[in-house]
Each structure stands twice: as C-alpha cells, then as structure tokens.
Protein backbone atom coordinates (compact mmCIF):
# COMPACT_ATOMS: atom_id res chain seq x y z
CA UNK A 1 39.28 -31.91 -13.91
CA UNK A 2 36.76 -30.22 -16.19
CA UNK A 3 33.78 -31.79 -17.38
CA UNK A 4 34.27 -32.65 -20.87
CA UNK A 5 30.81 -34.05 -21.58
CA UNK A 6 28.51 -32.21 -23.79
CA UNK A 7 25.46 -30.34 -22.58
CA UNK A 8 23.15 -32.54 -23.27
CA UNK A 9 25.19 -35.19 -22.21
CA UNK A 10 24.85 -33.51 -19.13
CA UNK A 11 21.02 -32.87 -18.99
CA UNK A 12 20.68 -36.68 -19.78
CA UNK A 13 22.66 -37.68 -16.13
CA UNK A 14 20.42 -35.15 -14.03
CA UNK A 15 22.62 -32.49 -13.93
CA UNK A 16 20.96 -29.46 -12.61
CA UNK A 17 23.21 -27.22 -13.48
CA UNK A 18 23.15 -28.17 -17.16
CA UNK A 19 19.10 -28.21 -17.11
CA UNK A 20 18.69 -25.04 -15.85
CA UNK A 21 20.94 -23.47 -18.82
CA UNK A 22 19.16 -25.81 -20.91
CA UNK A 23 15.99 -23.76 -19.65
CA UNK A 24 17.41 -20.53 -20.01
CA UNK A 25 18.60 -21.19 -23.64
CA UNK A 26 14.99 -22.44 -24.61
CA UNK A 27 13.44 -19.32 -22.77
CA UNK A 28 16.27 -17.01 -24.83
CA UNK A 29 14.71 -18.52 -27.70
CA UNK A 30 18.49 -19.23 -28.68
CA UNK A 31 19.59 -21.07 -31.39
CA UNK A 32 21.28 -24.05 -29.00
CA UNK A 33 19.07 -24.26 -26.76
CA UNK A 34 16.29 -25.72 -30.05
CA UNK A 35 19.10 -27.80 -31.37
CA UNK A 36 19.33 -29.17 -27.65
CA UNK A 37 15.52 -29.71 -27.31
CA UNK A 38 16.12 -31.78 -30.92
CA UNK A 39 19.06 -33.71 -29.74
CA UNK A 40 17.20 -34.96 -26.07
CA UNK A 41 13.61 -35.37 -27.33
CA UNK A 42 13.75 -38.85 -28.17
CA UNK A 43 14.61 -39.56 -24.58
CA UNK A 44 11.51 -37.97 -23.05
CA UNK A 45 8.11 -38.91 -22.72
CA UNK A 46 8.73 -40.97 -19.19
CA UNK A 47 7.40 -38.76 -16.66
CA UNK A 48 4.58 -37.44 -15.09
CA UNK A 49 3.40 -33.73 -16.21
CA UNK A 50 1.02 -32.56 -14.03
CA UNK A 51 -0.29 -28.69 -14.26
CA UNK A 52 -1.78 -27.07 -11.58
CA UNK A 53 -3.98 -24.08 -12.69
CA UNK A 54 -6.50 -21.68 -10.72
CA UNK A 55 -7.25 -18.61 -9.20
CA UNK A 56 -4.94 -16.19 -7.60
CA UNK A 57 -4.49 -16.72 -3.95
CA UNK A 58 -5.49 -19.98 -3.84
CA UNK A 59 -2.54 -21.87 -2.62
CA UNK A 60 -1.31 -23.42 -5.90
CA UNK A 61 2.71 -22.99 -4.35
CA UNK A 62 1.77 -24.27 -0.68
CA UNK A 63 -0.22 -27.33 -2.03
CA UNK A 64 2.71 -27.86 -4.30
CA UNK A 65 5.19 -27.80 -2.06
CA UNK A 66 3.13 -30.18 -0.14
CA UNK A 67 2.65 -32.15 -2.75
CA UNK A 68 6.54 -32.44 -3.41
CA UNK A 69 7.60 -33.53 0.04
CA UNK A 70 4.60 -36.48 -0.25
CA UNK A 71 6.71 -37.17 -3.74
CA UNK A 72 9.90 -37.43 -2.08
CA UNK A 73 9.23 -39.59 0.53
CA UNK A 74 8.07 -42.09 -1.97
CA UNK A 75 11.62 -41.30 -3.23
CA UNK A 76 10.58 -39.60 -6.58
CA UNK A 77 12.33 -37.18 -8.50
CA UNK A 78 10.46 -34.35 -8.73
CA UNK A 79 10.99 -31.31 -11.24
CA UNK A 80 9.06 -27.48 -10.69
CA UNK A 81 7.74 -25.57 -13.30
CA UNK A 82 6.57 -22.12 -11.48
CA UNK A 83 4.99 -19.25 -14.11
CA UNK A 84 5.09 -15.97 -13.07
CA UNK A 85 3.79 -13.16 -13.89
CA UNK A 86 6.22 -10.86 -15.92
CA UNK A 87 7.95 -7.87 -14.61
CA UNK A 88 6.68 -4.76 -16.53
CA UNK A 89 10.36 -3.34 -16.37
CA UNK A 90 12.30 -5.85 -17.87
CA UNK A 91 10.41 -9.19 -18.63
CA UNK A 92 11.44 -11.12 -16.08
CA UNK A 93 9.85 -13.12 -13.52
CA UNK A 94 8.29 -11.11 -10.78
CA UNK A 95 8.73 -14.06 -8.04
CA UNK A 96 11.21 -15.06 -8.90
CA UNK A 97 11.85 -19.17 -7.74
CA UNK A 98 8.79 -19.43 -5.11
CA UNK A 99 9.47 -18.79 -1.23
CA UNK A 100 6.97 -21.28 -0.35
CA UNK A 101 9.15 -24.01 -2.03
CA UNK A 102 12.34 -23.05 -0.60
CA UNK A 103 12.41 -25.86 1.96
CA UNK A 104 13.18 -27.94 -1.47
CA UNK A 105 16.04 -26.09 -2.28
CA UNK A 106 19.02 -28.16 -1.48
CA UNK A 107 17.10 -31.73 -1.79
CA UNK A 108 19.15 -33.04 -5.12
CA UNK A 109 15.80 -34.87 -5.84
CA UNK A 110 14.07 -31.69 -6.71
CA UNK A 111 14.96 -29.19 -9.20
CA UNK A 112 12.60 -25.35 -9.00
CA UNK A 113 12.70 -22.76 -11.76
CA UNK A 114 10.53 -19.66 -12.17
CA UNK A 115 9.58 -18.47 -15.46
CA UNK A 116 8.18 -15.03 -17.29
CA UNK A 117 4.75 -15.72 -19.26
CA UNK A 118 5.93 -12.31 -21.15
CA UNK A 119 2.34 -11.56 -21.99
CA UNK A 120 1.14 -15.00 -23.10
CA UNK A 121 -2.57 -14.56 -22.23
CA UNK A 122 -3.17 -18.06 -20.84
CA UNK A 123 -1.14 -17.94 -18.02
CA UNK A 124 1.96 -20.25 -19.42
CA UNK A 125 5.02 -18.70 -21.46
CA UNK A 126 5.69 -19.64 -24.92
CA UNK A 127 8.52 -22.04 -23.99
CA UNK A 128 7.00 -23.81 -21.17
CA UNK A 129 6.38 -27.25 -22.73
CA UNK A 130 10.50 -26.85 -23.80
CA UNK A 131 11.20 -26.51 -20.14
CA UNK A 132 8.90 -29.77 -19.32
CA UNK A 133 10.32 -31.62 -21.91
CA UNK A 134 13.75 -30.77 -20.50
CA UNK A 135 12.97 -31.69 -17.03
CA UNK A 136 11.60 -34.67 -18.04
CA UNK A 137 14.66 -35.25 -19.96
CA UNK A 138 16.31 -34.91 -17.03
CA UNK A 139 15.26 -37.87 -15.75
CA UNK A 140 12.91 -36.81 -13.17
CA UNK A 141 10.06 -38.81 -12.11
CA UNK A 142 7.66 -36.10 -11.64
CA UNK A 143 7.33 -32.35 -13.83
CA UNK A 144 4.59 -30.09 -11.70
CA UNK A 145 3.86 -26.92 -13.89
CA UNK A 146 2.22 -24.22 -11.84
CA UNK A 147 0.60 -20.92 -13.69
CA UNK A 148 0.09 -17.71 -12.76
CA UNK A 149 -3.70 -17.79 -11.86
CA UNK A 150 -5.65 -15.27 -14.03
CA UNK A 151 -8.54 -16.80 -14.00
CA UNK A 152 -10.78 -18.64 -17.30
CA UNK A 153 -7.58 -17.91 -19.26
CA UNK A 154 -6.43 -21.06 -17.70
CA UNK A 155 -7.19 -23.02 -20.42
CA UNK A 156 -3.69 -23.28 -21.53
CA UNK A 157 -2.35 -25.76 -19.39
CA UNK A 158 -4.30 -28.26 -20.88
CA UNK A 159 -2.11 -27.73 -23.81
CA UNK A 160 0.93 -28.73 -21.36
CA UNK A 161 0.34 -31.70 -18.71
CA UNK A 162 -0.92 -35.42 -18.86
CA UNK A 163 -3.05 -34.18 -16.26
CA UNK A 164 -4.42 -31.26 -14.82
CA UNK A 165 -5.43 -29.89 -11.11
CA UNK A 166 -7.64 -27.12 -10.78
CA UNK A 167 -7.24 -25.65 -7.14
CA UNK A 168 -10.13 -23.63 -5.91
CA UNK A 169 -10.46 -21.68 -2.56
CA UNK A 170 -14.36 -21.30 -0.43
CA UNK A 171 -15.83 -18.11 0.03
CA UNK A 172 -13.93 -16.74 -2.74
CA UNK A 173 -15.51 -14.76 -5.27
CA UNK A 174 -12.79 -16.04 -8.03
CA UNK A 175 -13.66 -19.66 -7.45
CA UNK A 176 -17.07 -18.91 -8.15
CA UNK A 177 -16.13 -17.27 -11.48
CA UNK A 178 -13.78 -20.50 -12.08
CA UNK A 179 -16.95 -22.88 -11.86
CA UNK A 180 -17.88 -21.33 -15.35
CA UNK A 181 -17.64 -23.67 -18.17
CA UNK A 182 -14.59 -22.60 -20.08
CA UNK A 183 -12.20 -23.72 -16.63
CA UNK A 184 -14.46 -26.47 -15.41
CA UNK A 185 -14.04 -28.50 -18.65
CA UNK A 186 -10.67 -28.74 -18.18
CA UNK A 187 -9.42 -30.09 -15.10
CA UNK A 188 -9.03 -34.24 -14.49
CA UNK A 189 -8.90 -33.55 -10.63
CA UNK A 190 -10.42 -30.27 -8.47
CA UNK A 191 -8.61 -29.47 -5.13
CA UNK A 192 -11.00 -27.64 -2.45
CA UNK A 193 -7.67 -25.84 -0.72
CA UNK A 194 -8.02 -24.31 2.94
CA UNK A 195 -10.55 -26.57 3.63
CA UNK A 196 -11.21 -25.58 7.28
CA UNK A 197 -13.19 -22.68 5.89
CA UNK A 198 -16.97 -23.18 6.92
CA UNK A 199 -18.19 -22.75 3.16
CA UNK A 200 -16.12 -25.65 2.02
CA UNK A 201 -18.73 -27.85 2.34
CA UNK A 202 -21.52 -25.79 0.24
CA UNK A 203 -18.62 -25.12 -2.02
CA UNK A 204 -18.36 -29.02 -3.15
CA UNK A 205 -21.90 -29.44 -3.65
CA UNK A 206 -21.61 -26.46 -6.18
CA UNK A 207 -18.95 -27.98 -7.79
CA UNK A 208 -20.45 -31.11 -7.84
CA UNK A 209 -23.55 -29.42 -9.44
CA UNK A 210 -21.51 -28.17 -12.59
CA UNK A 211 -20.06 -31.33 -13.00
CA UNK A 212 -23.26 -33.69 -13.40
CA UNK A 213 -24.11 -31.42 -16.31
CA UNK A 214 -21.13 -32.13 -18.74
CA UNK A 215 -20.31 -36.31 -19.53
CA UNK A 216 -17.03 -37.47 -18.38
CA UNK A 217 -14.50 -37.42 -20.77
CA UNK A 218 -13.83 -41.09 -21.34
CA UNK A 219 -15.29 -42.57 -18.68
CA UNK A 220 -13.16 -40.63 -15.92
CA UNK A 221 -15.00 -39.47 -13.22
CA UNK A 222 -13.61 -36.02 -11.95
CA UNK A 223 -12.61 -36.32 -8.16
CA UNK A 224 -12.67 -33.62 -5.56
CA UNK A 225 -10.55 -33.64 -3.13
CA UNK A 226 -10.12 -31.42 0.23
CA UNK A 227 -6.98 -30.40 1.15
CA UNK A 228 -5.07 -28.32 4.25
CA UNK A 229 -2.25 -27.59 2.13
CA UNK A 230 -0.27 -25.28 4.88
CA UNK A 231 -0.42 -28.66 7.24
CA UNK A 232 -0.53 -31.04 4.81
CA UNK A 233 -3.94 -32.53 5.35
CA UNK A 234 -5.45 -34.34 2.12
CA UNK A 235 -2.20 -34.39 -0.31
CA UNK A 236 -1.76 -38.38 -0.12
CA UNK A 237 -5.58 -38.10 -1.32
CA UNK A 238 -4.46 -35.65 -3.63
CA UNK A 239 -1.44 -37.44 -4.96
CA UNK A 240 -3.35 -41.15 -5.28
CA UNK A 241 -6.18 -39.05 -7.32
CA UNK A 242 -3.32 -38.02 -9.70
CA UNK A 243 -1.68 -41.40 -9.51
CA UNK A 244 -5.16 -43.01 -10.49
CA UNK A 245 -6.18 -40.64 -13.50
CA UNK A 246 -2.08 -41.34 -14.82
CA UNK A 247 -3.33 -45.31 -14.77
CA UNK A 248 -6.85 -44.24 -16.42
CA UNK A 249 -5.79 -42.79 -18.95
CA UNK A 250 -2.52 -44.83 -19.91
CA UNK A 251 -5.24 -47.77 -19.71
CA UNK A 252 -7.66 -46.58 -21.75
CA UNK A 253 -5.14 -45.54 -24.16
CA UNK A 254 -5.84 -41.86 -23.41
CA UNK A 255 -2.22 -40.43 -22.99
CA UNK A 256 -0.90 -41.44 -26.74
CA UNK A 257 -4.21 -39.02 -27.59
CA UNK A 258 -3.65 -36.29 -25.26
CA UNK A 259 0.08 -35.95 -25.81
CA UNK A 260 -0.90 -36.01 -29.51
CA UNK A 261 -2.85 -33.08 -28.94
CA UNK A 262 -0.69 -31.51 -26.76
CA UNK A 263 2.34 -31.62 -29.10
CA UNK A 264 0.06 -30.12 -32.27
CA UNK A 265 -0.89 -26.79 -30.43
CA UNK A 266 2.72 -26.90 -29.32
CA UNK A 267 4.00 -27.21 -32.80
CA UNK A 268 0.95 -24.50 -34.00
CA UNK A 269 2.04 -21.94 -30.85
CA UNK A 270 5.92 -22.13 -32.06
CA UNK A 271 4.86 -21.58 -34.95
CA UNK A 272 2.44 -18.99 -34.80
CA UNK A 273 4.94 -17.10 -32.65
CA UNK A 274 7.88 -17.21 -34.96
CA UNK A 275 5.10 -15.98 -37.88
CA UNK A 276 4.24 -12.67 -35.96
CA UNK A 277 7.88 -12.47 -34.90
CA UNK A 278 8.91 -12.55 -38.76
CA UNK A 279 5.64 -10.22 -39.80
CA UNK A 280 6.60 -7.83 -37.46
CA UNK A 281 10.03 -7.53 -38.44
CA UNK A 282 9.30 -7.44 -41.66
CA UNK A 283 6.63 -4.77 -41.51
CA UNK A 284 7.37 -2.26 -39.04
CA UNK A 285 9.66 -0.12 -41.54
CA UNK A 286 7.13 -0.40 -44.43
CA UNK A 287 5.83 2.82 -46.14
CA UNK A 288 2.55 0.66 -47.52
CA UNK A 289 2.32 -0.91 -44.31
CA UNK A 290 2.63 2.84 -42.19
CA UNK A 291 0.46 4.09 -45.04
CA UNK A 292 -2.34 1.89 -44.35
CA UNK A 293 -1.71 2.05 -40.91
CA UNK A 294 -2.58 6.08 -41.73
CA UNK A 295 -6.08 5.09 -43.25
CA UNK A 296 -6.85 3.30 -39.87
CA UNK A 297 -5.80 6.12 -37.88
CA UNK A 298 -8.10 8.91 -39.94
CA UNK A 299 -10.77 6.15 -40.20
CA UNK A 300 -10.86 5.87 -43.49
CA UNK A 301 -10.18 2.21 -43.27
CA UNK A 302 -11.19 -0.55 -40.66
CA UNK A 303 -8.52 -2.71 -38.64
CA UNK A 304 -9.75 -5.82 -40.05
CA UNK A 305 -9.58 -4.73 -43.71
CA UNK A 306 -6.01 -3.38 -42.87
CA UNK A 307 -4.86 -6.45 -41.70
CA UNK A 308 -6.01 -8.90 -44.63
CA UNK A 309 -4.38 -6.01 -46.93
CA UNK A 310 -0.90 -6.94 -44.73
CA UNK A 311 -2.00 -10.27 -45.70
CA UNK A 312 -2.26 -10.20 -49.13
CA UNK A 313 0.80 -7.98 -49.51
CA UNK A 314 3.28 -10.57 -48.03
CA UNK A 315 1.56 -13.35 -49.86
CA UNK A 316 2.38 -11.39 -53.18
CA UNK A 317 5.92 -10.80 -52.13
C-alpha cells in the first residue's frame, strides 16, 4: 500500500528516505524544498548542532565516527552533516558520503549525507543550515556538521552549530597556522587528535598560551581535550565536554543569543545569495553593463567605480 502521507509528514516520523529528498530539494535550491523548510520549522530547534571545523588531515571523519558510535550507545539519534569539497566537473561532492563513517550505514539511528560547498569560501555550502534544520526536524537527537578544512576560513561554522569543535593535529604545520586569532576565537571545545604523537604535549601548552590572552566568552572556559580517534581513546571526554558547554550555555541563557545570531547571517547569506543570483541575471546581457565592463578592461575605469555605477543603475531602474 503506498504511502499517502505528505513529505513533510514524512520528515516529521524520521523517515530517511523523505529527509534526504528533503536535503536534495533545499540543496537544488527548488521551490518545494523552501516551502518544506517553512512548513517543518516550527518543529525544530530540539537538537544538538555541533560543527566540527579544522585543518585538512586532521581526523575530523574518524573522530566523528567515533564520536557517533559513543552517541549511539547512549541510544541517541544521531544525524551527519559531511561538506565536501566540490567537484570542479560538475559541482558535486568529491567524497561523496564519507568511507570512514560507513560502519554507520545501516544503523536506523544514524542518518549520513555529503554535501558540495560549490565555492562558498568558508568551508560550508549555502544550504547547510537548511539541511540541519531538516535533520533536526527529523527528530534526531544529535546534528554533527563537519567542513571541509581550509584552514582560517573556518569561521563559518560558527554561523551553523550551538557549539563548535576545532580539531587540531601535533607536528602539523596547519595547526600551527590554526592557532591564529581569526580560528582560535571561535571554537567552545579544541580536540588535540592523534594524540600519541610526541609533540602533543608541547602542542597543548601552545594552545593553552593563545587562549589566556583572549577572556572567555561568558564565563566558559575553553577545554582541550586529547583524543585517539582511530581507537577511540578520549571521545567520552570529548562528548561530556560537548554535553557540558550544551548545559552552559542553555544555563546562562546563551543558546536563545547564539541561535539568534546564527539565524540573522542565515537570513543575510540567503539573501545575499539570491541578490547576486538576480544581479547577475539581470546584468550579464546588458550593453551599459558590457560597456563599462569595456572601460575596466582598457583601464580607463577602476573595478570599484564600475561596480557602484552597476549599483546606481539598478537602483534607478
């Protein structure tokens, strides 16, 4: 007998199937798949984002899929986020849904999807907070969003989870570049991954260096945690520290504020994006527009006063 329930009706009972068309309608940017963000919103907001961020190489997917088995033997639902980088040929994702997870596969309690960032600079695509809010939707317990890695353009995912991991590797000359301000300000727990390495030690102290020079936001003291992520030594640490700064922050009030936050550069990046999209469209076939475009080209007039000419034009019109 088919399954006369809507889509969303669907999504709502934990339906896999349904959320991951759900996901691919958002990531379409079609027309349904908005009006189906609209119609399940007020039904999110109950679980735990968490975004895990960091350099290349340093075990982000193992210490996930660590992370997830911990989850699920607390029997948590658990959703997976993974952004990949995207394929030059035809936009896709280049991973594809992560080998390292694929012992999580057939567990119903878990649900994996891969997606493009299609050029989006800080390492999450434009519809990634869709997908969270549709996992969470979903009714699962737990949404882990994983990025890319490309280093201090990590900022992003601050713009996506209640709380955010920063995974660093010793002896590695990325994590070094990763202790610079612009990534150390934004994670509320640091991971020291393949800890058996004999600079992990030296590395901590380092890290704990940069941190004594900025205040803790609110009160909240960032922890650092050591991990084995291949034999999952340290993830009950890791998944308590994530469990504690969830309490922290719904104590102090925090998450109301950061969700806030969240949801405004949401709003501002869907909007922003649909803006070019329409500018663009708009644009590309017009003579003043290729004219001007001429004067940049022969010099005879600078990008910048180009563009607030585009400006001005489309404001007149």
């Amino acid at each position: 007998m088919a399954d006369e329930r809507t889509l969303a009706e669907r999504l709502l009972a934990g339906d896999k199937r349904a959320l991951a068309r759900a996901i691919s309608l958002v990531e379409d940017d079609d027309p349904e798949g908005w009006e189906l963000v609209r119609e399940v919103y007020p039904h999110t907001g109950s679980a735990a984002v968490v975004g895990f961020t960091g350099p290349p190489g340093a075990g982000k997917s193992t210490l996930i899929c660590a992370l997830v088995r911990h989850q699920r033997r607390l029997e948590r639902t658990v959703a997976v986020l993974s952004i990949d980088p995207s394929s030059p040929f035809r936009g896709g994702a280049l991973l594809g849904d992560r080998i390292r997870l694929s012992e999580h596969f057939l567990d119903p309690g878990v649900f994996i999807r891969s997606m493009a960032t299609r050029g989006a600079l800080g390492g999450l695509a434009e519809a990634a907070l869709q997908a969270a809010l549709l996992m969470d939707a979903a009714g699962n317990d737990d949404v882990l969003l994983e990025t890319v890695g490309v280093g201090q353009a990590e900022v992003d995912v601050i713009d996506h989870a209640d709380s955010v991991v920063l995974v660093l590797i010793p002896g590695s000359g990325d994590s070094i570049q990763a202790l610079k301000a612009g990534v150390m300000e934004i994670p509320d727990v640091i991971v020291v991954n393949k800890a058996d390495h004999p600079l992990t030690d030296t590395m901590v102290r380092e890290i704990r260096g940069v941190l004594s020079l900025a205040p803790a936001e609110g009160g909240w003291v960032v922890p650092i945690v050591k991990t084995e992520a291949v034999r999952g030594e340290g993830v009950e640490e890791l998944a308590a520290r994530v469990a504690e700064h969830r309490a922290f922050v719904e104590a102090e009030g925090l998450l109301s504020e950061r969700r806030r936050r969240n949801l405004f550069n949401e709003v501002l990046g869907i909007a922003a994006f649909r803006l070019r999209r329409e500018l663009e469209a708009s644009l590309r076939e017009d003579p003043g527009v290729q004219s001007l475009l001429d004067d940049v080209v022969a010099r005879r007039l600078d990008p910048a006063s180009a563009a607030s000419e585009v400006l001005a034009r489309r404001a007149r019109s």
